[in-house]
C-alpha atoms as a PDB file:
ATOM      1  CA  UNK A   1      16.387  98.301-140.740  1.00  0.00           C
ATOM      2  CA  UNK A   2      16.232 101.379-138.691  1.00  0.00           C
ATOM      3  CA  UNK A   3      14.333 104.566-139.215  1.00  0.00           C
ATOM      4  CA  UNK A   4      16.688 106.253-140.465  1.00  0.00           C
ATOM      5  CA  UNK A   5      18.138 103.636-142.934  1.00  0.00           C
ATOM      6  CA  UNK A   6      14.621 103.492-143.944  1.00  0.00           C
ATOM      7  CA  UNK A   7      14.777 107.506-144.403  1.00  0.00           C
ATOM      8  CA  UNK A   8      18.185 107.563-146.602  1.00  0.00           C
ATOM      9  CA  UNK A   9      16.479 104.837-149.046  1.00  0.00           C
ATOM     10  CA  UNK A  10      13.351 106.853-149.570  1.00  0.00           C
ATOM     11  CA  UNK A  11      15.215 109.826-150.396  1.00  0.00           C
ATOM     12  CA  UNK A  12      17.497 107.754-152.997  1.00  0.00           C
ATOM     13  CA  UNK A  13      14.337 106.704-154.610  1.00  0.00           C
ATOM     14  CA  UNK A  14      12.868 110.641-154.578  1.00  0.00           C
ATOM     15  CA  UNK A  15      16.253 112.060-155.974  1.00  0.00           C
ATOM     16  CA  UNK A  16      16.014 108.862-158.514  1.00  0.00           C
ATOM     17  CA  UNK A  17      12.674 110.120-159.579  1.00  0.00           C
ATOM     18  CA  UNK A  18      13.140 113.370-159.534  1.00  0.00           C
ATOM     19  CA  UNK A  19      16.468 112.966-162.335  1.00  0.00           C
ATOM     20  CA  UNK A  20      13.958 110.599-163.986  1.00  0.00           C
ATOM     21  CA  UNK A  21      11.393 113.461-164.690  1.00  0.00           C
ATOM     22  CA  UNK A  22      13.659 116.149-165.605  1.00  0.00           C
ATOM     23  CA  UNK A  23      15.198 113.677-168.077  1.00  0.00           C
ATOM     24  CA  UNK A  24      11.579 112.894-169.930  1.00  0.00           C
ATOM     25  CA  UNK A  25      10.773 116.728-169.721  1.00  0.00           C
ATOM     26  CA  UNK A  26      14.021 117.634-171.642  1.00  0.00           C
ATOM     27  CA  UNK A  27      13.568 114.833-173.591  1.00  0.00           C
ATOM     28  CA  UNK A  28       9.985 115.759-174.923  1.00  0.00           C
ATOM     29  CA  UNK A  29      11.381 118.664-176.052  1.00  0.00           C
ATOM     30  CA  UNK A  30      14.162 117.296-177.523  1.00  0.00           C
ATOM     31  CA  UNK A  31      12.734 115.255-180.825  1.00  0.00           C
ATOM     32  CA  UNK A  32      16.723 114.386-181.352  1.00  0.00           C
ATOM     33  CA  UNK A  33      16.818 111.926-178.127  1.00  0.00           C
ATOM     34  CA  UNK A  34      15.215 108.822-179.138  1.00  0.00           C
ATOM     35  CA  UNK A  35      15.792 105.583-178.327  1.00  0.00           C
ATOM     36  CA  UNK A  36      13.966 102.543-179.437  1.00  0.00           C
ATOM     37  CA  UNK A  37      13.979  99.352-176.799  1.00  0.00           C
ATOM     38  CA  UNK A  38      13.459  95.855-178.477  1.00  0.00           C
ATOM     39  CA  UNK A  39      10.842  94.056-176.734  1.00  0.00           C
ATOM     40  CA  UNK A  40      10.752  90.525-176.487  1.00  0.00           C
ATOM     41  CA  UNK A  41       7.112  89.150-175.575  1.00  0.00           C
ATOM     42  CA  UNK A  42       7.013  85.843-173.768  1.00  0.00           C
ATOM     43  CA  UNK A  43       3.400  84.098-173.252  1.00  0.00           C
ATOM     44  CA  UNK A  44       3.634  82.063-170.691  1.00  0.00           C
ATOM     45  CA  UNK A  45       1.116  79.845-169.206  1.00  0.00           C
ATOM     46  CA  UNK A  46       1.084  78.488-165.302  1.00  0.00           C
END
């Protein structure tokens, strides 16, 4: 992977990011926008 292959990925991930964070702050303003994720919980031993 070249440098600048290695450039255009990290700024993907920092625009990715950044839309991430604007999303949560409108979203903690924004009681209405809630979504609940089911979790399933797996113990697992080695």
């Amino acid at each position: 992977m070249t440098t600048t292959e290695k450039i255009a990925n990290a700024q993907k991930r920092i625009n990715e990011l950044e839309r991430l964070i604007k999303y949560w702050n409108n979203s903690e303003h924004d009681e209405a926008k809630k979504v609940n994720f089911s979790m399933k919980i797996e113990n697992k031993v080695a």
